[in-house]
Protein backbone atom coordinates (compact mmCIF):
# COMPACT_ATOMS: atom_id res chain seq x y z
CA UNK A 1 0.00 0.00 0.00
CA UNK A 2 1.77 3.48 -1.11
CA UNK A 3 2.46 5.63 1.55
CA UNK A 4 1.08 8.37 0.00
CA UNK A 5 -1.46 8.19 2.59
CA UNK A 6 -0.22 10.71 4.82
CA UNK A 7 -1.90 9.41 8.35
CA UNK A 8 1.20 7.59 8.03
CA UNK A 9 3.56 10.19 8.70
CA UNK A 10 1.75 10.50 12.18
CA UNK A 11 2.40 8.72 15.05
CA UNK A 12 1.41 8.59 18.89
CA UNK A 13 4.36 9.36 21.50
CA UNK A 14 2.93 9.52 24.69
CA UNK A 15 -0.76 9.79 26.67
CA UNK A 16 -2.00 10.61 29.81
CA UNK A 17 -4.98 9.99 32.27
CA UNK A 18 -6.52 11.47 34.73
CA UNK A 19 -9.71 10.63 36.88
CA UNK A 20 -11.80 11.87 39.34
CA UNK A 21 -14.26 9.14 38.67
CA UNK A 22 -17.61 9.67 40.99
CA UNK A 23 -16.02 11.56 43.59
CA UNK A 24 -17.21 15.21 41.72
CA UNK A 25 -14.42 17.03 43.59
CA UNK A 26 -12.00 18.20 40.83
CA UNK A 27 -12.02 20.76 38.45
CA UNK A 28 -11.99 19.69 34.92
CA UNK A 29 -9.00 22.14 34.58
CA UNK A 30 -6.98 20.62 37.20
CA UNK A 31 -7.50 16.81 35.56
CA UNK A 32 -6.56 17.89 32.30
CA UNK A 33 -3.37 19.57 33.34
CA UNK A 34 -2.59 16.13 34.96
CA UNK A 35 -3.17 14.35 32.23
CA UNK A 36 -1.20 16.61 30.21
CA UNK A 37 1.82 16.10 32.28
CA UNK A 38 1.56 12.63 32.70
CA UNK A 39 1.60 12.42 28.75
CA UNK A 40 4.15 14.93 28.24
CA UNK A 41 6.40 12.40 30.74
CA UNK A 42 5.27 9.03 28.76
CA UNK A 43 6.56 10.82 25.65
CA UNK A 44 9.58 12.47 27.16
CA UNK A 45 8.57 15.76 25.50
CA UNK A 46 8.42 19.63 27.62
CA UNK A 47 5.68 21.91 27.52
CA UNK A 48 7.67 24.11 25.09
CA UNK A 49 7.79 21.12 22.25
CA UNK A 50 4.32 21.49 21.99
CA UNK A 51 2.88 23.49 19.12
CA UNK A 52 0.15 22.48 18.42
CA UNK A 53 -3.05 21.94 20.22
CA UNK A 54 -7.09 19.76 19.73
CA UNK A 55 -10.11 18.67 20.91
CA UNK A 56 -13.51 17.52 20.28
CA UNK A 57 -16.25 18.63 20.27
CA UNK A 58 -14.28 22.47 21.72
CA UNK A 59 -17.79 23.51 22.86
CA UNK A 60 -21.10 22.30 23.76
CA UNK A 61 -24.44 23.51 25.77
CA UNK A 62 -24.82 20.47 27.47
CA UNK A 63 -23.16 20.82 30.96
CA UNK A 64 -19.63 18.78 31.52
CA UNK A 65 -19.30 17.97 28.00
CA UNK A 66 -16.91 19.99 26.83
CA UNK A 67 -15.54 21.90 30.01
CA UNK A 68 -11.84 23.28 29.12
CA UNK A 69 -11.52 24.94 26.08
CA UNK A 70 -8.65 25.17 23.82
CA UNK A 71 -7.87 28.53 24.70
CA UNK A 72 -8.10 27.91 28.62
CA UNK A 73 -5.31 24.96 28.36
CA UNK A 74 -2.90 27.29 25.84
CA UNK A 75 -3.13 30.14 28.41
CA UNK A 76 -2.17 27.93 31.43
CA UNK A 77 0.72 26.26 29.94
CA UNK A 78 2.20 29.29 28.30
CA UNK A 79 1.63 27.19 24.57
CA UNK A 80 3.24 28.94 21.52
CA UNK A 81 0.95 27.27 18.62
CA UNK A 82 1.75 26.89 15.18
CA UNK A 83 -1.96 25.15 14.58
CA UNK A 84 -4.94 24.19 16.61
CA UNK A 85 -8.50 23.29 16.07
CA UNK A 86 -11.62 22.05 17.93
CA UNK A 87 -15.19 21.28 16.42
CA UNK A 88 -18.63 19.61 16.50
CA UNK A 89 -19.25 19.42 13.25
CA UNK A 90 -16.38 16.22 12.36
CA UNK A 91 -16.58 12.34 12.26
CA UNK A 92 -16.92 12.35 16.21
CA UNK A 93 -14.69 12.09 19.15
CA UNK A 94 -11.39 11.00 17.28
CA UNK A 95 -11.77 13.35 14.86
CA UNK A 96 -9.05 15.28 17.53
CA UNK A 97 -6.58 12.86 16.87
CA UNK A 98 -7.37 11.90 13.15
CA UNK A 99 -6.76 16.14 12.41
CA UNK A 100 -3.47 16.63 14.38
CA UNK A 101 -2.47 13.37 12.50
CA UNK A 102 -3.20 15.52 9.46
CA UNK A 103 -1.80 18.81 10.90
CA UNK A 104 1.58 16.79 11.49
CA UNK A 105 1.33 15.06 8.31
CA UNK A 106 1.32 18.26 6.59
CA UNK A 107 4.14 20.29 8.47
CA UNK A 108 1.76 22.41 10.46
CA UNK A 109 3.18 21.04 13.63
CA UNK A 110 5.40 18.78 15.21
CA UNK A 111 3.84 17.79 18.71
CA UNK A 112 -0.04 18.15 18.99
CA UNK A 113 -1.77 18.11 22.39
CA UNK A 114 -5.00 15.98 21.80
CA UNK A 115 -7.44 15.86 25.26
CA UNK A 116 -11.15 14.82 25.56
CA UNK A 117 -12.21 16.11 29.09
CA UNK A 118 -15.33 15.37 30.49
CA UNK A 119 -17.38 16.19 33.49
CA UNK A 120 -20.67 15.10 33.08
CA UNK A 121 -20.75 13.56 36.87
CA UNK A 122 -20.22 16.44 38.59
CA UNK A 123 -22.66 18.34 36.27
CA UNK A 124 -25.49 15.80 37.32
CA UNK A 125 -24.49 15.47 41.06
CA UNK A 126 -24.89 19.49 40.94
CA UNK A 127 -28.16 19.87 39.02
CA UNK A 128 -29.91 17.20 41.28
CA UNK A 129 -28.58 19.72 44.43
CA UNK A 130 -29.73 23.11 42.54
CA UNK A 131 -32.95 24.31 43.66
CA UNK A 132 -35.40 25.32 41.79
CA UNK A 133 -35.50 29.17 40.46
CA UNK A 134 -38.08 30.21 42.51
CA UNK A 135 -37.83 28.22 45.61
CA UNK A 136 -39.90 25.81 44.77
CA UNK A 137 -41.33 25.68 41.35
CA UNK A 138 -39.61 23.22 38.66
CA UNK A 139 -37.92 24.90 35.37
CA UNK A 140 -39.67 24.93 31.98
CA UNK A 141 -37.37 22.68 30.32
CA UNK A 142 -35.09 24.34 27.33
CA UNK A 143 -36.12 24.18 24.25
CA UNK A 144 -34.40 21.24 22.29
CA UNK A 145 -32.52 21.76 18.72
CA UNK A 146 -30.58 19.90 16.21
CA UNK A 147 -30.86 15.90 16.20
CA UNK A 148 -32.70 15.62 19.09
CA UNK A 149 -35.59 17.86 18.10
CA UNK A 150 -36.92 15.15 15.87
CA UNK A 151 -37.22 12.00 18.98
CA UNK A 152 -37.66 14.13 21.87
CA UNK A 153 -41.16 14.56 21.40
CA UNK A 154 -41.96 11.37 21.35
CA UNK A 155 -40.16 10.85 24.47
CA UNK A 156 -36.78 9.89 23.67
CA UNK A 157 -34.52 11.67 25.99
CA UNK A 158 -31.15 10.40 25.61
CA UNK A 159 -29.17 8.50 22.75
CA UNK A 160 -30.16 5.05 24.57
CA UNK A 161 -33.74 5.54 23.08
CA UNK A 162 -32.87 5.58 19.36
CA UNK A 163 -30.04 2.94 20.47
CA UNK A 164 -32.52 0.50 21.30
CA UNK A 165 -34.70 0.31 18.22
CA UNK A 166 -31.51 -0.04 16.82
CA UNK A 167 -31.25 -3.01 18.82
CA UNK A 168 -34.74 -4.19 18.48
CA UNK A 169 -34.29 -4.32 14.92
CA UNK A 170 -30.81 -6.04 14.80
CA UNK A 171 -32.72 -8.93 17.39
CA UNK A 172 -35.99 -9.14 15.34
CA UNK A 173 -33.70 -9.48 11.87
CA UNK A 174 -30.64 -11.65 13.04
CA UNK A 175 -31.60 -13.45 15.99
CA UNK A 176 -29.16 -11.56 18.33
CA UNK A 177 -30.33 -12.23 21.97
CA UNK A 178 -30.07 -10.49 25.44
CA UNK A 179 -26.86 -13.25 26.45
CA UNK A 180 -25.01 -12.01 23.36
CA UNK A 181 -25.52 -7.97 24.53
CA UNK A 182 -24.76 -9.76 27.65
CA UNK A 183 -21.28 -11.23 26.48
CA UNK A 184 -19.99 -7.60 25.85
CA UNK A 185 -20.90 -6.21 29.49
CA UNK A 186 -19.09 -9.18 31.11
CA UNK A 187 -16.41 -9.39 29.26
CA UNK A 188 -15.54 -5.61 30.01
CA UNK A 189 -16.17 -6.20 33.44
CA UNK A 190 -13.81 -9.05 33.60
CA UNK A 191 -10.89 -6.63 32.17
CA UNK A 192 -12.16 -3.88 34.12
CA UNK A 193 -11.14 -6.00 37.11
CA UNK A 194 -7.50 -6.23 36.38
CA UNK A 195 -7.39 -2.46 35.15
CA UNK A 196 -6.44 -0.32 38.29
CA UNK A 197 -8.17 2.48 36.86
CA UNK A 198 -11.23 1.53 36.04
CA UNK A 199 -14.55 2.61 37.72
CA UNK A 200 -16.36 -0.96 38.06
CA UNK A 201 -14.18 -3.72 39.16
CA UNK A 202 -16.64 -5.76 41.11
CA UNK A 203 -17.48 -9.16 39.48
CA UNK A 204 -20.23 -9.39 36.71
CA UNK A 205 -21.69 -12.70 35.61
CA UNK A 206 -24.37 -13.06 33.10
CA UNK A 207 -27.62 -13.69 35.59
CA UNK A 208 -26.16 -10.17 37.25
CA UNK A 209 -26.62 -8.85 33.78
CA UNK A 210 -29.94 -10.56 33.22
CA UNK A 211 -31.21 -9.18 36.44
CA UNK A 212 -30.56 -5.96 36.30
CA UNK A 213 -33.14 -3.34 35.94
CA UNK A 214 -34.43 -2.24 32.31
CA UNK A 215 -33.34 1.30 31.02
CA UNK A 216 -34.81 0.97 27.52
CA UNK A 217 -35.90 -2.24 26.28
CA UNK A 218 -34.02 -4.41 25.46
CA UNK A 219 -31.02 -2.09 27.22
CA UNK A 220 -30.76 -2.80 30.40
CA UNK A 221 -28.44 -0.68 33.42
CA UNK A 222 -25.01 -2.79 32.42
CA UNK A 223 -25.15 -1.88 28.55
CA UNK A 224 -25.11 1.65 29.28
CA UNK A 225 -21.79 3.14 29.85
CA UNK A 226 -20.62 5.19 33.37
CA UNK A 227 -20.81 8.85 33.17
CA UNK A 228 -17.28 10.05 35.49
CA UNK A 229 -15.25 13.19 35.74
CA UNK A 230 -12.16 12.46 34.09
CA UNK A 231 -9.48 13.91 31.21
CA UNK A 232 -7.26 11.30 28.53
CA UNK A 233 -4.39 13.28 26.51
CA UNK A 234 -2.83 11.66 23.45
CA UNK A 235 0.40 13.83 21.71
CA UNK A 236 0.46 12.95 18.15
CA UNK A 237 3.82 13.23 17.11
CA UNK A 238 5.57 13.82 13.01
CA UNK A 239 6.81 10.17 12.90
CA UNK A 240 10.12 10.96 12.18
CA UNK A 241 10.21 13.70 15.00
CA UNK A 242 8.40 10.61 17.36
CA UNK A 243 11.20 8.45 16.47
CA UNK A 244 13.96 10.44 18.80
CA UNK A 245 11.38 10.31 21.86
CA UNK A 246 11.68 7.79 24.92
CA UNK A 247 9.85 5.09 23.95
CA UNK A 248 8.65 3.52 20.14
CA UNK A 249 6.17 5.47 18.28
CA UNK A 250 2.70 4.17 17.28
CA UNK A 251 2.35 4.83 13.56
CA UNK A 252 -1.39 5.72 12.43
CA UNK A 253 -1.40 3.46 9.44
CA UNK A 254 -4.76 4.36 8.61
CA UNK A 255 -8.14 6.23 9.72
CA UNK A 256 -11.18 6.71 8.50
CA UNK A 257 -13.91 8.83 9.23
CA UNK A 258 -15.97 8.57 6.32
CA UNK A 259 -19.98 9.41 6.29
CA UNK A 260 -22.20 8.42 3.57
CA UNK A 261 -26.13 7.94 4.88
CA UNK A 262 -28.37 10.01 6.46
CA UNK A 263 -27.05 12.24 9.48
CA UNK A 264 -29.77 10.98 11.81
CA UNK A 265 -30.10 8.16 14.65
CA UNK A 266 -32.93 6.77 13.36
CA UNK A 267 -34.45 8.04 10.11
CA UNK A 268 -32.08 5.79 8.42
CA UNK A 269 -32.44 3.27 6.15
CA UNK A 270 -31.15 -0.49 7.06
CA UNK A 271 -31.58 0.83 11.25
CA UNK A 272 -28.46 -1.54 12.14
CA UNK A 273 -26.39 0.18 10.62
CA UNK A 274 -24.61 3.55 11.44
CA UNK A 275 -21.92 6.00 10.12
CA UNK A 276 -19.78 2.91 11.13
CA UNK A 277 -20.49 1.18 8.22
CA UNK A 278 -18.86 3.59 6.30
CA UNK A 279 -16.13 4.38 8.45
CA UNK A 280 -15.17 0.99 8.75
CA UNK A 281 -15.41 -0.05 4.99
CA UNK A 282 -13.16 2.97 4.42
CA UNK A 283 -10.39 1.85 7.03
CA UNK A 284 -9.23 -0.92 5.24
CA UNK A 285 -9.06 0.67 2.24
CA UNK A 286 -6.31 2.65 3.40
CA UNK A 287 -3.78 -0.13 4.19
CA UNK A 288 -2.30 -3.56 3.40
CA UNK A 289 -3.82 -4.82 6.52
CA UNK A 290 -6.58 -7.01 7.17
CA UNK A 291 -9.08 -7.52 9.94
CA UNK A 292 -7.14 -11.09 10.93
CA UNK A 293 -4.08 -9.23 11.68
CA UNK A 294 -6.11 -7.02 14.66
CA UNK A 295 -4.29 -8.31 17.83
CA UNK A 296 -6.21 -5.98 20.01
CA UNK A 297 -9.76 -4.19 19.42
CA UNK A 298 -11.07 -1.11 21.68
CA UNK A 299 -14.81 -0.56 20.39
CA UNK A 300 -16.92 1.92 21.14
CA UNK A 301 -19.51 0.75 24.06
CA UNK A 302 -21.73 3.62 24.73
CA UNK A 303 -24.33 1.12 24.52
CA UNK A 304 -23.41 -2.76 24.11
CA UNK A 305 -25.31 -2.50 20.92
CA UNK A 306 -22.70 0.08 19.05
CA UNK A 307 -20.07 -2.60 19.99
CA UNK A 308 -21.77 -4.61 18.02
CA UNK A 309 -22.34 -2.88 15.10
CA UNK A 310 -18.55 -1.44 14.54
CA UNK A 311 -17.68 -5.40 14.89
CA UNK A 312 -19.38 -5.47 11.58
CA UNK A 313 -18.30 -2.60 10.31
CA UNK A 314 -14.75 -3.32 10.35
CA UNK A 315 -15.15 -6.84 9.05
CA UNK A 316 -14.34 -8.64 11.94
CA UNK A 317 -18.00 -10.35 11.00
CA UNK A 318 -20.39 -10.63 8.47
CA UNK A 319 -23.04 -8.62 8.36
CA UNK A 320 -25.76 -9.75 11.40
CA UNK A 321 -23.43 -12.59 12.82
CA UNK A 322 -21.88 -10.02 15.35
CA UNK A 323 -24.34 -11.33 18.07
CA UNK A 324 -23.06 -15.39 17.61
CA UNK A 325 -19.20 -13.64 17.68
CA UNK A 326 -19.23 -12.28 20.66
CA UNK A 327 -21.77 -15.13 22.19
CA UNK A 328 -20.01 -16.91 25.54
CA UNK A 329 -17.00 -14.37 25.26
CA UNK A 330 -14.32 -16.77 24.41
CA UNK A 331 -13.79 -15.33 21.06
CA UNK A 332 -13.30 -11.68 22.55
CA UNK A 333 -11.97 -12.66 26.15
CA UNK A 334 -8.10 -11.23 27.06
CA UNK A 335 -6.81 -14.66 25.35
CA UNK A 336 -9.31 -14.93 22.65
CA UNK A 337 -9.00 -14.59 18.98
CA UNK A 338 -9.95 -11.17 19.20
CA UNK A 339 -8.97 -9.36 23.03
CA UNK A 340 -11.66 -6.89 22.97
CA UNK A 341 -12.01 -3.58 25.04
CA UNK A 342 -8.93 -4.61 27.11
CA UNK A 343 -8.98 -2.43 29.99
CA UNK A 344 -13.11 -2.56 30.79
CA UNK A 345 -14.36 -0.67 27.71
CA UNK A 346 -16.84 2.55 28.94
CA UNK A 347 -19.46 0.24 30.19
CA UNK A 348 -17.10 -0.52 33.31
CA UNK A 349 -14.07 1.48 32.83
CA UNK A 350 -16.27 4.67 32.35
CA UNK A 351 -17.25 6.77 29.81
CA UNK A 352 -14.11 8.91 27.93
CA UNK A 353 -16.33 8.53 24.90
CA UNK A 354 -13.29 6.90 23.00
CA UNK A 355 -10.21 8.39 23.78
CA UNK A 356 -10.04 6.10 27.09
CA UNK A 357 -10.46 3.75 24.32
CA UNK A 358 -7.24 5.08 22.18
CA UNK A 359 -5.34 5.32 25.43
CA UNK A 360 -5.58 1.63 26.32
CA UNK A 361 -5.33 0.75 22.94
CA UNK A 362 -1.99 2.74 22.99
CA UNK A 363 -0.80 0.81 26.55
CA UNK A 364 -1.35 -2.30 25.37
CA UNK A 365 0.79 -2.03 22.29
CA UNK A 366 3.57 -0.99 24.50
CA UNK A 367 3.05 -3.79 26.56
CA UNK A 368 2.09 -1.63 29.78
CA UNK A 369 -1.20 -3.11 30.49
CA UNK A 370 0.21 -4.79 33.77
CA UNK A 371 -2.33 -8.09 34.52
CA UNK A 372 -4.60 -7.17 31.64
CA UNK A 373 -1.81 -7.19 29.25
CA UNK A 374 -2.65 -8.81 26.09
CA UNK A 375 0.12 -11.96 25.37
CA UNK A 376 1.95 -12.57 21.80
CA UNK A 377 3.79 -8.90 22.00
CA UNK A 378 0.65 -7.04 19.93
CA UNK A 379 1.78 -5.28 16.87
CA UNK A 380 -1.53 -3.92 15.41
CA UNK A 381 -4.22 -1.80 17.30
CA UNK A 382 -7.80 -0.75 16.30
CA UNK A 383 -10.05 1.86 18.04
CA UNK A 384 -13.39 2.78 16.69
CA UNK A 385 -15.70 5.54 18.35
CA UNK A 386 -18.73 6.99 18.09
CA UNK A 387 -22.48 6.13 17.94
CA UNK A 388 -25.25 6.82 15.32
CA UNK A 389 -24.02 9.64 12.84
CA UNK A 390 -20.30 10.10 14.30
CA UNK A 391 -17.60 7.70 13.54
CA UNK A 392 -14.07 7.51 13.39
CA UNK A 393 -11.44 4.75 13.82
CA UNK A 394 -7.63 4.22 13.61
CA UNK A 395 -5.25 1.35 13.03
CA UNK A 396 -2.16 1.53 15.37
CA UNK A 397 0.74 -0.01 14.01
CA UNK A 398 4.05 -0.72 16.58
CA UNK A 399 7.04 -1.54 14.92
């Protein structure tokens, strides 16, 4: 495959993490900066190498989503920038990483600072504690635009709603069952156990799953990921500029974040599939590789259902058979043919919608997983994110 594709001039030198988890008592400010300096540290890079500087989605209205701007994290560590960028409107929450691959690709920078910072815990711990306005009278609620505008009325109030026609329709069509969504919440749960880090590390067998309370049918509590306060930073480095750094760079041999249907959750028209479908197709057109030579898969698990669609989309499967895949967990257990979301995924390691994803992807191909680490010295790394009408995904190469 020519290497004209220029993700391949990018690699990943170091990242960080920093959590708060659920104890809501840390700015978001304070965790990024952490992670920042652990990740400056894992790279062996200063403050002053970096130049350039993203995020996703850089704002938002909805409270912890987007809580440290670009501009707040330049002005505290002094950053001279040659390039940075931030926005909603790309293939989702890689779309940070997949343009500073670009921006080093193209000579715009050397170093970027990617960080997805989130404190969507805290928000919710403090809106249950606000009082009303007056004293006493609930808030109006605001008025609701974009996407949601279109579901909301019929009662839909959070992504899990559209989420679980989508997994209506991929049961009533292919046969996938409750065990099989089941497989993908105990099998994080099981890596989320020998991950120091995660949130949930309490054993999770099937009947738990079973038992657990309904969110919206057939979704139950355990296939909805864990809302914490936390911050992951990932410096994407030139490759040859990577090469000098402390420890072997992680060359982006390809990404995709490609969109062709309908930019909706559900007015779509096969409703198992997403933008990952496209995305994925895309990936592999990129690069020599194949879906056999994945040692190690981090996919997105907002829901247990999305898991199951980018298993699909990136070929792992054929089309419907991602529910039999995953069924008992053997196949996608630590020492399975495919070791899938390594360090507990976001159902139990909690939600860092995808970069927590890219991060452990990133450990485990340096072999610094610790118990969870993934045997056979991995080589090749895939991350997918996003849900709906975002996705992205990159192939991690080690050398």
């Amino acid at each position: 495959m020519s290497d004209t594709f220029l993700e391949r001039r990018a690699a990943i030198s170091g990242v960080g993490l920093a959590l708060a988890g659920r104890t809501a008592q840390r700015s978001p400010l304070n965790l990024t900066l952490d992670a920042i300096l652990e990740a400056l540290a894992d790279a062996g890079l200063k403050d002053t190498d970096i130049d350039g500087l993203a995020s996703w989605p850089g704002i938002s209205a909805t409270a912890g989503m987007a809580p440290v701007s670009l501009r707040e994290i330049k002005e505290a560590l002094a950053l001279k920038l040659n390039w940075f960028a931030a926005s909603p409107e790309a293939p989702g929450q890689l779309s940070a990483v997949m343009n500073a691959a670009m921006a080093v690709a193209t000579g715009q920078a050397r170093h970027v600072l990617c960080f997805r910072t989130l404190s969507q815990y805290s928000e919710q711990v403090k809106s249950r504690a606000r009082p009303a306005a007056d004293g006493g009278t609930p808030r109006s609620a605001a008025r609701v635009e974009g996407l949601m505008s279109w579901i909301r009325p019929f009662n839909a109030l959070s992504a899990a709603h559209p989420l679980a026609l989508v997994a209506q329709r991929h049961m009533h069509v292919y046969g996938t069952t409750r065990e099989q969504l089941g497989a993908i919440a105990v099998n994080g749960r099981r890596n989320a156990m020998l991950n120091p880090r995660a949130l949930f590390r309490e054993p999770l067998s099937l009947d738990d799953y079973l038992g657990a309370r309904m969110i919206t049918e057939p979704l139950c509590l355990y296939d909805c990921d864990a809302p914490i306060d936390g911050s992951t930073v990932i410096i994407v480095s030139s490759l040859d500029a990577a090469r000098d750094l402390r420890k072997l760079p992680l060359q982006i041999n390809s990404m995709s974040g490609a969109f062709y249907g309908r930019n909706s959750w559900d007015q779509v028209e096969d409703l198992t599939d997403m933008a990952a479908t496209d995305a994925g197709r895309e990936l592999w057109t990129r690069t020599d590789l194949k879906p056999a030579d994945v040692d190690i898969a981090n996919l997105y698990d907002g829901f247990s259902i999305i898991t199951l669609i980018w298993l699909e989309a990136l070929g792992f499967c054929a089309k419907g058979e991602s529910g039999a895949f995953v069924e008992g967990g053997a196949r996608i257990a630590l020492d399975g043919e495919l070791p899938l979301n390594t360090g507990g995924g976001q159902l139990s390691a909690g939600r860092l919608h995808g970069f927590g994803l890219l991060w452990e992807t990133c450990v485990q191909l340096w072999g610094e997983a610790g118990e969870r680490q993934v045997k056979g010295n991995p080589r090749v790394g895939l991350t997918a994110a996003g849900g709906g009408p975002l996705a992205g995904c990159l192939l991690l190469t080690r050398p």
